[in-house]
C-alpha atoms as a PDB file:
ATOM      1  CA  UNK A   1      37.114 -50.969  23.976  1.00  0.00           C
ATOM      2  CA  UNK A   2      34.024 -50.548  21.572  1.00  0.00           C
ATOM      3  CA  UNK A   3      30.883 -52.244  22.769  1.00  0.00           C
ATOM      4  CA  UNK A   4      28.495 -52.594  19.701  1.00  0.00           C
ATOM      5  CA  UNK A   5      24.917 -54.055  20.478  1.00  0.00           C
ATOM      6  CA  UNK A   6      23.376 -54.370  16.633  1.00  0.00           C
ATOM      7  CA  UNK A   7      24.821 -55.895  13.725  1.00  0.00           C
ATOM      8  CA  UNK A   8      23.135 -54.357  10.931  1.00  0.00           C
ATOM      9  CA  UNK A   9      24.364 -50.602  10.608  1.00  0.00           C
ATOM     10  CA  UNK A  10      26.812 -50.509  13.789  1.00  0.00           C
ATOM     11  CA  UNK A  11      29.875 -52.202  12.982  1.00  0.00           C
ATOM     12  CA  UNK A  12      32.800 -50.801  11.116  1.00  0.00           C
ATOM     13  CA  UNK A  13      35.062 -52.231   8.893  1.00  0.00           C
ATOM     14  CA  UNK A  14      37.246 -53.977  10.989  1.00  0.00           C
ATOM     15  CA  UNK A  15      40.946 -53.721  10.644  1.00  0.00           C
ATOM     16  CA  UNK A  16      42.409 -57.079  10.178  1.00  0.00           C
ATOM     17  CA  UNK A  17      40.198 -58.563  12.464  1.00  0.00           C
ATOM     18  CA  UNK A  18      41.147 -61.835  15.178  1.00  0.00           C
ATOM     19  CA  UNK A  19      37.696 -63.191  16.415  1.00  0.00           C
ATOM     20  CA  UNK A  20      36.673 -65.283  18.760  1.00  0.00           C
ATOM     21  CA  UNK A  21      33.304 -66.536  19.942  1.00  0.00           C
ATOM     22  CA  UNK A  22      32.156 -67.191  23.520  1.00  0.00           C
ATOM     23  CA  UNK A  23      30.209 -66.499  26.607  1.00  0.00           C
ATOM     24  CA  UNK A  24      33.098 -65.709  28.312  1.00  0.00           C
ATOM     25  CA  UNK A  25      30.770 -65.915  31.311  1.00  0.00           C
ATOM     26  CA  UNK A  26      33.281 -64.946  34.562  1.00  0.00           C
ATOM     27  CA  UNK A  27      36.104 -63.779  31.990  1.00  0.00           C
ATOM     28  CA  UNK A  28      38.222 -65.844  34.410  1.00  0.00           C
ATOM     29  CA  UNK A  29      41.900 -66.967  34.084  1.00  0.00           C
ATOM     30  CA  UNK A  30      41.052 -69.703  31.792  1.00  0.00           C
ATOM     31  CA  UNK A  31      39.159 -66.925  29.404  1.00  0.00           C
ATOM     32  CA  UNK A  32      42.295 -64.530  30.038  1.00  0.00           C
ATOM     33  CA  UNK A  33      44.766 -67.159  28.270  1.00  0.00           C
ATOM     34  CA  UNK A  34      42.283 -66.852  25.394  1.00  0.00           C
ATOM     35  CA  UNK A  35      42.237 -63.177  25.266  1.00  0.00           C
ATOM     36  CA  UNK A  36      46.077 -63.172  25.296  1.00  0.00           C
ATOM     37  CA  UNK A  37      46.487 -65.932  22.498  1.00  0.00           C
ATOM     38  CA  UNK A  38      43.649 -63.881  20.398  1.00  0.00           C
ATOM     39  CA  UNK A  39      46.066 -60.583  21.432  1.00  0.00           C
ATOM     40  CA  UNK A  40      49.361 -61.695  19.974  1.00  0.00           C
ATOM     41  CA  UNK A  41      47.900 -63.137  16.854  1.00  0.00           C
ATOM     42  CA  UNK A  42      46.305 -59.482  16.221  1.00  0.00           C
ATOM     43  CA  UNK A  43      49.861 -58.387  17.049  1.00  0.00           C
ATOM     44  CA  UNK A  44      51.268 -60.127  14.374  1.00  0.00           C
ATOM     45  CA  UNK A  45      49.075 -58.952  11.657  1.00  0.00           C
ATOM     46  CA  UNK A  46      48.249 -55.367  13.293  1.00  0.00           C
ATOM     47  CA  UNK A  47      44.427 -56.265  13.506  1.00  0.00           C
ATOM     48  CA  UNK A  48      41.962 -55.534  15.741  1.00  0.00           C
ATOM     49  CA  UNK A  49      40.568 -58.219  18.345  1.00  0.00           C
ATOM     50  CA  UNK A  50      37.137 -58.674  18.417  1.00  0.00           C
ATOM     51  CA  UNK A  51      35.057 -60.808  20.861  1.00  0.00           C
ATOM     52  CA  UNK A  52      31.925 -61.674  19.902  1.00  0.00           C
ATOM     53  CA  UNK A  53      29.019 -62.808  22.410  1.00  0.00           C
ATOM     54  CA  UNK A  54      25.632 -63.706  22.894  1.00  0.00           C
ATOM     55  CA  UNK A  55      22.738 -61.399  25.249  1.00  0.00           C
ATOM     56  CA  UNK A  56      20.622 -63.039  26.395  1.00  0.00           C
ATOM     57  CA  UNK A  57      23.003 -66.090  27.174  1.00  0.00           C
ATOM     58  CA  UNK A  58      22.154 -68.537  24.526  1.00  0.00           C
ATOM     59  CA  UNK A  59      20.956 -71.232  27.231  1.00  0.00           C
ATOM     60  CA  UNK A  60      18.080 -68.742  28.175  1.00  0.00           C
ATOM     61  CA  UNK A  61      16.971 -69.261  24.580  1.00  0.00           C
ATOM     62  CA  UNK A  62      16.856 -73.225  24.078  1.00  0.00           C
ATOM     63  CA  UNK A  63      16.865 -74.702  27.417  1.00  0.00           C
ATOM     64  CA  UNK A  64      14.059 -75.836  28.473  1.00  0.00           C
ATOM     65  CA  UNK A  65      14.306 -75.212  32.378  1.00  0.00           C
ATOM     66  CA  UNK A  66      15.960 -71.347  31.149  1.00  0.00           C
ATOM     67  CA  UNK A  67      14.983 -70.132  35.088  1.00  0.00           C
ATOM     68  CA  UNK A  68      17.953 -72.360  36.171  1.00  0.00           C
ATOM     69  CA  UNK A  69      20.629 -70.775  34.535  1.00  0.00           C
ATOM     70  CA  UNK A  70      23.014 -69.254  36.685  1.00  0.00           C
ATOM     71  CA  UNK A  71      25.761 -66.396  35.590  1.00  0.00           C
ATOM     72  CA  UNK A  72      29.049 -65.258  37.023  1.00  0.00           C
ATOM     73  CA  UNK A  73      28.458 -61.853  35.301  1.00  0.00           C
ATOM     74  CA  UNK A  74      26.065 -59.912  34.456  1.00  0.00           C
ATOM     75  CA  UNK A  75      26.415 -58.160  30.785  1.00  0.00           C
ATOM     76  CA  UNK A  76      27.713 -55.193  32.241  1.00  0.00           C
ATOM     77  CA  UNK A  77      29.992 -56.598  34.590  1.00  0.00           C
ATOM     78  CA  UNK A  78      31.054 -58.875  31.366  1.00  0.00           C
ATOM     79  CA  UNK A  79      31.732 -55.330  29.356  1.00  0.00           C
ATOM     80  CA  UNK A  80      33.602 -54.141  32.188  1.00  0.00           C
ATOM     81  CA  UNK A  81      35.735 -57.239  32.742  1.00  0.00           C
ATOM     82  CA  UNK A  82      36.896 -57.339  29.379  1.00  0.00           C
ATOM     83  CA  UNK A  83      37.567 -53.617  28.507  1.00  0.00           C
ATOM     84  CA  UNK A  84      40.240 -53.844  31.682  1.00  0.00           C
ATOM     85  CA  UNK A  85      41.746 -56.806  29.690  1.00  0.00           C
ATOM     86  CA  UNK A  86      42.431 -54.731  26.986  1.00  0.00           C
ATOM     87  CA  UNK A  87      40.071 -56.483  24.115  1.00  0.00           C
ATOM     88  CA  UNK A  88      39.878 -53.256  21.167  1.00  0.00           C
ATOM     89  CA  UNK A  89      36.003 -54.858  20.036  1.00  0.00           C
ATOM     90  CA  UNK A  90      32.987 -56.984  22.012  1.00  0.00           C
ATOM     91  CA  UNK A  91      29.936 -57.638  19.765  1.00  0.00           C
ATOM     92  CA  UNK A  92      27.027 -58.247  21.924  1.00  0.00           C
ATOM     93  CA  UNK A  93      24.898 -60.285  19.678  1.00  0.00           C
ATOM     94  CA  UNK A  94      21.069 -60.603  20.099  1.00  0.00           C
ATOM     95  CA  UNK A  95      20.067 -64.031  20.556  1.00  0.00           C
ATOM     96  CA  UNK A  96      16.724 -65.521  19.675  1.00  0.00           C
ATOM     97  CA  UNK A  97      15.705 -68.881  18.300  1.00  0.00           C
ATOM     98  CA  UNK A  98      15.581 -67.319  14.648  1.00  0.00           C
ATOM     99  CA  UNK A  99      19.898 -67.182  14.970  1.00  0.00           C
ATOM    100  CA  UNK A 100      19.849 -70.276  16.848  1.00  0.00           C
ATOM    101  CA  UNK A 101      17.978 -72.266  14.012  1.00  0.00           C
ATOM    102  CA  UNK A 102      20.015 -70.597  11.076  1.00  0.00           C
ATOM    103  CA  UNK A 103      22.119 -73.197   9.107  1.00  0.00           C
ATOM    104  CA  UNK A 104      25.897 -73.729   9.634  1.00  0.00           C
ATOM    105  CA  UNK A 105      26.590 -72.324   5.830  1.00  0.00           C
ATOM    106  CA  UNK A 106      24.768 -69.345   6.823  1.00  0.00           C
ATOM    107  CA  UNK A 107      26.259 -68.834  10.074  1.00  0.00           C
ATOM    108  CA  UNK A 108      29.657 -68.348   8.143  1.00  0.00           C
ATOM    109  CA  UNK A 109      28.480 -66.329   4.873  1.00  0.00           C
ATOM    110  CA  UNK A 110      25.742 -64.383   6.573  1.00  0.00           C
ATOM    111  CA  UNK A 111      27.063 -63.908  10.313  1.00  0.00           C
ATOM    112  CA  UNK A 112      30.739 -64.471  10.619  1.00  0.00           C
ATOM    113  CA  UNK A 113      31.637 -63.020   7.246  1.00  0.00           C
ATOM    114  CA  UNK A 114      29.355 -60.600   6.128  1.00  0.00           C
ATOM    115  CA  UNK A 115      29.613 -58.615   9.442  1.00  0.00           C
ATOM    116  CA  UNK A 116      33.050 -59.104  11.035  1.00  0.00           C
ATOM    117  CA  UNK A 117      35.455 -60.131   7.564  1.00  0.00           C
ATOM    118  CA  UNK A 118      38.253 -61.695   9.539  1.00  0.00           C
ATOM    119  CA  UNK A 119      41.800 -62.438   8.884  1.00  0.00           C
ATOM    120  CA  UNK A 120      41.896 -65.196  11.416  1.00  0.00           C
ATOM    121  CA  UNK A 121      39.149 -67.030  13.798  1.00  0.00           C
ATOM    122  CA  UNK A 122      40.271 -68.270  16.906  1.00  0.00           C
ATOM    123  CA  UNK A 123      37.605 -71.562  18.139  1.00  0.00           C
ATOM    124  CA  UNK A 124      37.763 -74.517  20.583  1.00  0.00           C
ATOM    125  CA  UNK A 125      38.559 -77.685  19.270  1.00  0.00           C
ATOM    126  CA  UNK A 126      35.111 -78.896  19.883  1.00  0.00           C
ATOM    127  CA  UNK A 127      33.472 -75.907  18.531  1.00  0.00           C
ATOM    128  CA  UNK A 128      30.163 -76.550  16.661  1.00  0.00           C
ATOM    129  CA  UNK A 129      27.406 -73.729  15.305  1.00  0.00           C
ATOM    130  CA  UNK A 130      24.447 -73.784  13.084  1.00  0.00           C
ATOM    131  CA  UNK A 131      20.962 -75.307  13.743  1.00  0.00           C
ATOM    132  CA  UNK A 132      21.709 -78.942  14.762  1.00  0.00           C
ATOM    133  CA  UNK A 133      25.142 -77.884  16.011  1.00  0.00           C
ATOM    134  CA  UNK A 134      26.367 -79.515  12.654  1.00  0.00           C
ATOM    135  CA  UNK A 135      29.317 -76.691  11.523  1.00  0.00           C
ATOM    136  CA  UNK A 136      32.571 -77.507  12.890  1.00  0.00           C
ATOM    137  CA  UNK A 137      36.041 -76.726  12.412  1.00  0.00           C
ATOM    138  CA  UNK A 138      36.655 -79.140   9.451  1.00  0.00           C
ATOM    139  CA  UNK A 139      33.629 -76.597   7.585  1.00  0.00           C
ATOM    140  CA  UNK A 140      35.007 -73.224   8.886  1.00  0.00           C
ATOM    141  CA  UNK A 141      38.577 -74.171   7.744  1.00  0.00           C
ATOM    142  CA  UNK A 142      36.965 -75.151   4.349  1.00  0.00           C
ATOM    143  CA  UNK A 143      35.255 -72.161   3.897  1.00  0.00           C
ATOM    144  CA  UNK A 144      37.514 -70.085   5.290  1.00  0.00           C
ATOM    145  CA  UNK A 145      40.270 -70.506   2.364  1.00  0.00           C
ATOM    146  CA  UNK A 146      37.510 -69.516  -0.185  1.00  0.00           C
ATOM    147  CA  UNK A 147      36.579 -66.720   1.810  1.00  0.00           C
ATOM    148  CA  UNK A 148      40.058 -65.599   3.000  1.00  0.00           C
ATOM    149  CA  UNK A 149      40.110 -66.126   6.066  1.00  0.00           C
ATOM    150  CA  UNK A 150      42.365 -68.403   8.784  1.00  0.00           C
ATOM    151  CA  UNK A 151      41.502 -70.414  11.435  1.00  0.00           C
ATOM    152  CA  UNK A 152      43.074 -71.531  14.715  1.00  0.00           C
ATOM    153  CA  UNK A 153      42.083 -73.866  16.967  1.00  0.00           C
ATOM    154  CA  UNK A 154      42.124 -73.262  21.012  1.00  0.00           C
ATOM    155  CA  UNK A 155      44.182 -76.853  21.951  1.00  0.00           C
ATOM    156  CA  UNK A 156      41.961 -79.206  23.808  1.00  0.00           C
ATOM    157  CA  UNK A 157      44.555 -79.235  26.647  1.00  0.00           C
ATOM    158  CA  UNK A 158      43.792 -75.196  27.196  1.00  0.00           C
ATOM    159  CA  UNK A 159      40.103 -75.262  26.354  1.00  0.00           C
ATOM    160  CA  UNK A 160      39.489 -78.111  28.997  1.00  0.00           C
ATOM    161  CA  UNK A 161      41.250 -75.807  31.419  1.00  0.00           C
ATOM    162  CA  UNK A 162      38.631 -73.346  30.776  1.00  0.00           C
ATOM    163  CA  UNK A 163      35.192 -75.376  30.787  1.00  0.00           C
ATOM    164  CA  UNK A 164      37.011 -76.858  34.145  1.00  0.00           C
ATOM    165  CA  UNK A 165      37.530 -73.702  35.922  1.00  0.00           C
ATOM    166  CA  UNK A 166      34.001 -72.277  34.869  1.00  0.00           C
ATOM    167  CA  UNK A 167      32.126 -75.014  36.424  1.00  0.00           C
ATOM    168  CA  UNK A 168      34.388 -75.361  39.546  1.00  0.00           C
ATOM    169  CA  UNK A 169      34.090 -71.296  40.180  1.00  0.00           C
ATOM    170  CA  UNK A 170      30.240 -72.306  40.410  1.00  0.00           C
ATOM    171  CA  UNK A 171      30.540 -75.062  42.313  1.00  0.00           C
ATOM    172  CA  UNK A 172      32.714 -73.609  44.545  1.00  0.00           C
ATOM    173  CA  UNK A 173      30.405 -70.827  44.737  1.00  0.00           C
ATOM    174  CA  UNK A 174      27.530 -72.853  46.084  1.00  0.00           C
ATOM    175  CA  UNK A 175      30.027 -74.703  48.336  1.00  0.00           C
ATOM    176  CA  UNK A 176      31.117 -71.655  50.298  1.00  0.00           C
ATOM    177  CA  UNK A 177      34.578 -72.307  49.019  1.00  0.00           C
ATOM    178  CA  UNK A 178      35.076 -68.483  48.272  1.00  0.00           C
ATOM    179  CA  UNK A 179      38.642 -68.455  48.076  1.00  0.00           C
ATOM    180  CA  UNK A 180      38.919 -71.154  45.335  1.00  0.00           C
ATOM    181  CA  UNK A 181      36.523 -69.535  43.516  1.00  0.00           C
ATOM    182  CA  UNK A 182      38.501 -65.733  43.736  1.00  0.00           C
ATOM    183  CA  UNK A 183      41.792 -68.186  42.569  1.00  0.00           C
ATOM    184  CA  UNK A 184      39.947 -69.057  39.578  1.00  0.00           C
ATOM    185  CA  UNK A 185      38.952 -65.706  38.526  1.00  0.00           C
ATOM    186  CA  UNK A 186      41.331 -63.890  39.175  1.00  0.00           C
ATOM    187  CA  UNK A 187      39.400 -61.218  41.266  1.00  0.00           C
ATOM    188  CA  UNK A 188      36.987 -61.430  44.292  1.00  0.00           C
ATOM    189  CA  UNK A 189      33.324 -62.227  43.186  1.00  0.00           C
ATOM    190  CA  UNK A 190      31.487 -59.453  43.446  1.00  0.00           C
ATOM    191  CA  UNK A 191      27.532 -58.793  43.051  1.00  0.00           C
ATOM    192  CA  UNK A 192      25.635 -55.106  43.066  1.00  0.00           C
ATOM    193  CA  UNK A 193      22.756 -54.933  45.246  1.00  0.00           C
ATOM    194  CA  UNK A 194      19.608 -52.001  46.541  1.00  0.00           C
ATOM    195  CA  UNK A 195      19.544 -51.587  50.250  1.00  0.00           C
ATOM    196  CA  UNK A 196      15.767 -52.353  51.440  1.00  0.00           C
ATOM    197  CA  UNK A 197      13.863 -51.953  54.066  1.00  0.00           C
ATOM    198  CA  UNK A 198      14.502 -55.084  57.181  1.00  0.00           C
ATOM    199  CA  UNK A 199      13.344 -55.701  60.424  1.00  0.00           C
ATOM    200  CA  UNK A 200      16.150 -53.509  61.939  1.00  0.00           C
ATOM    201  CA  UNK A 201      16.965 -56.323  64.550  1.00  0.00           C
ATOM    202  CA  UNK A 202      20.693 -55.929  63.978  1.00  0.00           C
ATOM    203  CA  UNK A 203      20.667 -52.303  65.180  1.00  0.00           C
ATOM    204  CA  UNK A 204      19.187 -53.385  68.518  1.00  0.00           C
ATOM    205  CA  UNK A 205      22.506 -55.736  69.546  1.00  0.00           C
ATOM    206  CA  UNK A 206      25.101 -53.382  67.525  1.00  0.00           C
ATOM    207  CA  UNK A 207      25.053 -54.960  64.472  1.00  0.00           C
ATOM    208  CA  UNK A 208      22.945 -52.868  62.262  1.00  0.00           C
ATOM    209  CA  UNK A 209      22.994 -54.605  58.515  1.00  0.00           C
ATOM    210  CA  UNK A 210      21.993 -53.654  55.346  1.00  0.00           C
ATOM    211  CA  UNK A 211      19.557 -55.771  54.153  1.00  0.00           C
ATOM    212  CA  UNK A 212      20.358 -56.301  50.238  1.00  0.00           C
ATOM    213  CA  UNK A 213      18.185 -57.134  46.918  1.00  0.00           C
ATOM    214  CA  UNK A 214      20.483 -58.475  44.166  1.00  0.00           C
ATOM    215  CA  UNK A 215      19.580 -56.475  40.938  1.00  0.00           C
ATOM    216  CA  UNK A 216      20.200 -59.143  38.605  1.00  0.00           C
ATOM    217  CA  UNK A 217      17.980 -62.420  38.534  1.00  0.00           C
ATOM    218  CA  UNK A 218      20.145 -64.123  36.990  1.00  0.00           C
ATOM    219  CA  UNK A 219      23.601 -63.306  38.587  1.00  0.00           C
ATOM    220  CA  UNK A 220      24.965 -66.545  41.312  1.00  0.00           C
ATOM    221  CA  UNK A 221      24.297 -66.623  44.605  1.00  0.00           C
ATOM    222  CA  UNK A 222      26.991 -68.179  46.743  1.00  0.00           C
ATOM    223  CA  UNK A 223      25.968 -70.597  49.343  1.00  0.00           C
ATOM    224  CA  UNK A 224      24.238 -69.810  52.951  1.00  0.00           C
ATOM    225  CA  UNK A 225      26.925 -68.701  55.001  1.00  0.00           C
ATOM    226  CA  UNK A 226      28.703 -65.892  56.497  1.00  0.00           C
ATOM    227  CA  UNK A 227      32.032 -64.059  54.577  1.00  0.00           C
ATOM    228  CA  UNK A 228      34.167 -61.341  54.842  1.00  0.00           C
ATOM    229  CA  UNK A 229      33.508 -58.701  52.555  1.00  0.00           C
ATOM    230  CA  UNK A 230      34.722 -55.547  51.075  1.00  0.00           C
ATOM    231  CA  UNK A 231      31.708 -52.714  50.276  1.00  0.00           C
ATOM    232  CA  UNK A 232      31.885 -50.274  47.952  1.00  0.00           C
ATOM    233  CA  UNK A 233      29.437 -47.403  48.106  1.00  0.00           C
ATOM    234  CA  UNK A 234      29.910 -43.763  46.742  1.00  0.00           C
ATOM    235  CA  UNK A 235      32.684 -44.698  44.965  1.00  0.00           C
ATOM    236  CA  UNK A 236      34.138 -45.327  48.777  1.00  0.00           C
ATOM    237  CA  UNK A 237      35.432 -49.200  50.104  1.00  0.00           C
ATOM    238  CA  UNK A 238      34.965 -49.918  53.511  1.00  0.00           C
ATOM    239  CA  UNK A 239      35.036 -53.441  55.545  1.00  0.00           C
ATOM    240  CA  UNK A 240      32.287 -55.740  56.765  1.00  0.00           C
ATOM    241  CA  UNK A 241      30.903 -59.055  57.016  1.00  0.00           C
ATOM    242  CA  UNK A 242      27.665 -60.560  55.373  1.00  0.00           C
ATOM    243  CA  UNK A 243      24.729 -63.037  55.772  1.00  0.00           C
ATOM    244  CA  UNK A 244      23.294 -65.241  53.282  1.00  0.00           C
ATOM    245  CA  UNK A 245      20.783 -67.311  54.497  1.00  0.00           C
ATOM    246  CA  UNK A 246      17.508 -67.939  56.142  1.00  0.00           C
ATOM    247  CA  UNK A 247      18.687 -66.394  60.128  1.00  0.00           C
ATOM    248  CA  UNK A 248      17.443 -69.363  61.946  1.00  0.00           C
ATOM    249  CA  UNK A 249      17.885 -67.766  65.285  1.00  0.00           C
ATOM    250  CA  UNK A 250      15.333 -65.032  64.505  1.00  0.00           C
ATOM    251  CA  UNK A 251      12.949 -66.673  62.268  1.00  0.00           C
ATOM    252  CA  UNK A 252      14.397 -68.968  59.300  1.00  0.00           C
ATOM    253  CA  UNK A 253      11.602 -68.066  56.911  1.00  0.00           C
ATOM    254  CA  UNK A 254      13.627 -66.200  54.061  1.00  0.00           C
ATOM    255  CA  UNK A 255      16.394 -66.226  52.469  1.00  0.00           C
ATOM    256  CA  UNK A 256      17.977 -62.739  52.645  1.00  0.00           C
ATOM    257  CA  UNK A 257      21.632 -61.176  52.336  1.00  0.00           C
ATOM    258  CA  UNK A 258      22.583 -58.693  54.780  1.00  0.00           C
ATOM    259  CA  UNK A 259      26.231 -56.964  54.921  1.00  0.00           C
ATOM    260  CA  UNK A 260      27.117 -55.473  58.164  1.00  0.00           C
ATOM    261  CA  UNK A 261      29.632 -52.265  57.281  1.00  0.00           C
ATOM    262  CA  UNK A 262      32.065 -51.931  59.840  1.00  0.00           C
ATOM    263  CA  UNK A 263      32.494 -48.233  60.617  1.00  0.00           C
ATOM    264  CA  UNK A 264      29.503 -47.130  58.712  1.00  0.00           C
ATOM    265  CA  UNK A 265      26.273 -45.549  59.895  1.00  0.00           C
ATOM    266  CA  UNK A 266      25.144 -43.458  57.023  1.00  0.00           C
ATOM    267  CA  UNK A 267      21.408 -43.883  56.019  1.00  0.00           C
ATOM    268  CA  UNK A 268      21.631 -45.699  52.396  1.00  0.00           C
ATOM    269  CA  UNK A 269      18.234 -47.308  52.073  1.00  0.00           C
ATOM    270  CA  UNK A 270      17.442 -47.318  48.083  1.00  0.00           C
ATOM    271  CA  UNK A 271      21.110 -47.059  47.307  1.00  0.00           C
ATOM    272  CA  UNK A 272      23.312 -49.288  45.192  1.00  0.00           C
ATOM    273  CA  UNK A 273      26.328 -51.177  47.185  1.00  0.00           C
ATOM    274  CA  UNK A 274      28.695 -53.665  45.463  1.00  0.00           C
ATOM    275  CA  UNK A 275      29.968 -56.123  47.438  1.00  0.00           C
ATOM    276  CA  UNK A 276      33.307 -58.224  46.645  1.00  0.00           C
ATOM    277  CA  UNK A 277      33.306 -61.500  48.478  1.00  0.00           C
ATOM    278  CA  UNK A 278      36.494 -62.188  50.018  1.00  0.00           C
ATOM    279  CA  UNK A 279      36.539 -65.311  52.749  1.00  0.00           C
ATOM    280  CA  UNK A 280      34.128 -67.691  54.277  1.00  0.00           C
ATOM    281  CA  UNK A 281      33.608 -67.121  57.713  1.00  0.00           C
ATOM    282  CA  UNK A 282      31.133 -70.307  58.902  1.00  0.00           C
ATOM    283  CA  UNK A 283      27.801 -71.519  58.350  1.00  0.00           C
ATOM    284  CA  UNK A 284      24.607 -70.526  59.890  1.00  0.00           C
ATOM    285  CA  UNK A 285      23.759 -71.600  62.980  1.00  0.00           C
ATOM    286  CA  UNK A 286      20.704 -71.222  64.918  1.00  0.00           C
ATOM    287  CA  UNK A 287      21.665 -69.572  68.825  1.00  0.00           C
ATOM    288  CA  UNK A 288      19.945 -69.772  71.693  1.00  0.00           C
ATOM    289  CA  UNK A 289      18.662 -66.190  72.012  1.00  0.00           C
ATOM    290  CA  UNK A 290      20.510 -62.907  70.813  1.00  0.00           C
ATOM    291  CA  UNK A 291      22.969 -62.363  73.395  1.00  0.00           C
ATOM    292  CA  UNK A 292      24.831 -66.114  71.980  1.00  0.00           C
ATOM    293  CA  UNK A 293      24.150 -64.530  68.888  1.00  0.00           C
ATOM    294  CA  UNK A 294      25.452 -61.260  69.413  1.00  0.00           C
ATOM    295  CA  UNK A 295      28.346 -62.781  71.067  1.00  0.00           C
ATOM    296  CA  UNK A 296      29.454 -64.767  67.737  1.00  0.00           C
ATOM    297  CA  UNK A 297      28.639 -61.512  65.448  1.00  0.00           C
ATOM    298  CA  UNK A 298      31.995 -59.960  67.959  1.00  0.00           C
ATOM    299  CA  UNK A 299      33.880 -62.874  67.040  1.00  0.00           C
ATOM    300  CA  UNK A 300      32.939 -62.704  62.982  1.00  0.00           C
ATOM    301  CA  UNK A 301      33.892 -59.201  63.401  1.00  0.00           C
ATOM    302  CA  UNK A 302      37.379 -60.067  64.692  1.00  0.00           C
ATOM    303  CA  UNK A 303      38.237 -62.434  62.142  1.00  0.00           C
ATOM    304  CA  UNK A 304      36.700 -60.539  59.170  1.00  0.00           C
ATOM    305  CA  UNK A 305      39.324 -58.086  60.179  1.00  0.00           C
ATOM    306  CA  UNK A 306      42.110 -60.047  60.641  1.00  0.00           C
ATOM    307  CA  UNK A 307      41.861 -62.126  57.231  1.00  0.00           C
ATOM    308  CA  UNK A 308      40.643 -58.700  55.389  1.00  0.00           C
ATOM    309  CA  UNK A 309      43.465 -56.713  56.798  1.00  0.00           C
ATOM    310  CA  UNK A 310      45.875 -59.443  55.841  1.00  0.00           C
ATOM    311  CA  UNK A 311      45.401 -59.114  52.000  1.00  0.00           C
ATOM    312  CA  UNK A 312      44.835 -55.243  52.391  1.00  0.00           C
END
């Protein structure tokens, strides 16, 4: 797959080109049957699919609370989802208010068309573009004939399937229902996170845990809680179980995640882990003292194990 960040100067002539236009925020199973309808029509007419998007995610731009917009995916995560699904171009479009206030007419002659020239768009049948959201499929069908272009509609039936499964992953997310979420995608949500500096308590009961910044801002946090994980580090996967919460038994102050690595006890502070949520374990729960604690960390352990060995 060909990633292309600019418009002006970086695209090629497409051959035959199948577009679509989306977030495509999770590229979950909903946004798979897309990428498969948008694969066969370029099959038919051997063209080239192209997937075009939007960096920073258009919400960021004219919400007006932009600080509570949560992703699935970051960009690169996006990229990398989508070049395993076999998609030939992704357009990363720059968003800013000057494309979000251009008119619907020029979102088709001096965006769709003048840059991408394709045989056939693919849209939902709700679609709508242009300052005042006033283009809509009715005006890209009309201006597609004189232009020479085609264009399909996603049915309501399959597009409702994917707004539904985007907002349940989410919610599902925050509601510690990991496995529903993993059904929707199609893969285990996963985050990247630097190792920093704690207050070493877990070492001191045999539980030492990596204490974990998430690079991206922007990215979802799941729920407080404690899950089974998988941790990748080095190019290496090992087992473990993580925190993400405020530790009420030591002092409930801060919300922090920390991933105990079972069989680990390299020293990785400032290094990168990525960490695929698998199951939810429980909630937190404040102990009385760190021997109850350290008692339920042995039991965590076990099941982790057991439910991550199961699926191994």
């Amino acid at each position: 797959m060909k990633v292309h960040r600019e418009l002006v100067g970086s695209l090629p002539d497409f051959r035959n080109a199948v577009v679509t236009i989306g977030s495509f925020d999770g590229v979950h199973l909903g946004h798979r049957k897309i990428i498969a309808q948008l694969k066969t029509e370029a099959r038919k007419i051997d063209g080239e699919t192209v997937i075009i998007t939007f960096h920073p995610h258009p919400r960021k731009i004219i919400s007006s609370v932009p600080g509570d917009i949560k992703l699935l995916n970051t960009l690169a995560e996006k990229i990398e989802l989508l070049e395993k699904a076999g998609i030939d171009h992704l357009v990363v479009v720059p968003f800013d208010h000057a494309f979000a206030s251009q008119s619907a007419e020029a979102y088709i002659n001096d965006f769709l068309f003048r840059y991408f020239k394709p045989k056939l768009v693919i849209i939902g049948y709700d679609h709508r573009f242009g300052k005042g959201r006033v283009g809509n499929y009715e005006l890209l069908e009309a201006r597609g004939k004189e232009l020479g272009f085609r264009v399909q509609e996603i049915s309501e039936e399959l597009l409702n399937e994917v707004v539904i499964s985007s907002t349940k992953i989410r919610q599902a997310l925050l509601d510690n229902e990991i496995e529903l979420a993993n059904e929707y995608l199609g893969y285990s949500y996963f985050f990247e996170g630097l190792v920093i500096e704690g207050n070493k308590l877990g070492r001191t009961i045999g539980y030492p845990t990596a204490n974990l910044h998430m690079n991206a801002e922007d990215k979802l946090v799941p729920g407080n809680g404690v899950y089974a994980v998988e941790v990748r580090h080095n190019g290496a996967a090992y087992y473990g179980m993580m925190n993400i919460g405020l530790r009420p038994t030591v002092d409930g102050k801060k919300r922090v995640i920390e991933v105990n690595i079972f069989d680990f006890s390299k020293d990785i502070y400032g290094e990168e882990l990525v960490i695929s949520i698998r199951h939810y374990l429980r909630g937190e729960v404040k102990f009385n003292g760190l021997e109850e604690l350290k008692a339920q960390l042995k039991t965590d352990r076990e099941q982790a194990m057991q439910l991550l060995e199961k699926k191994r």
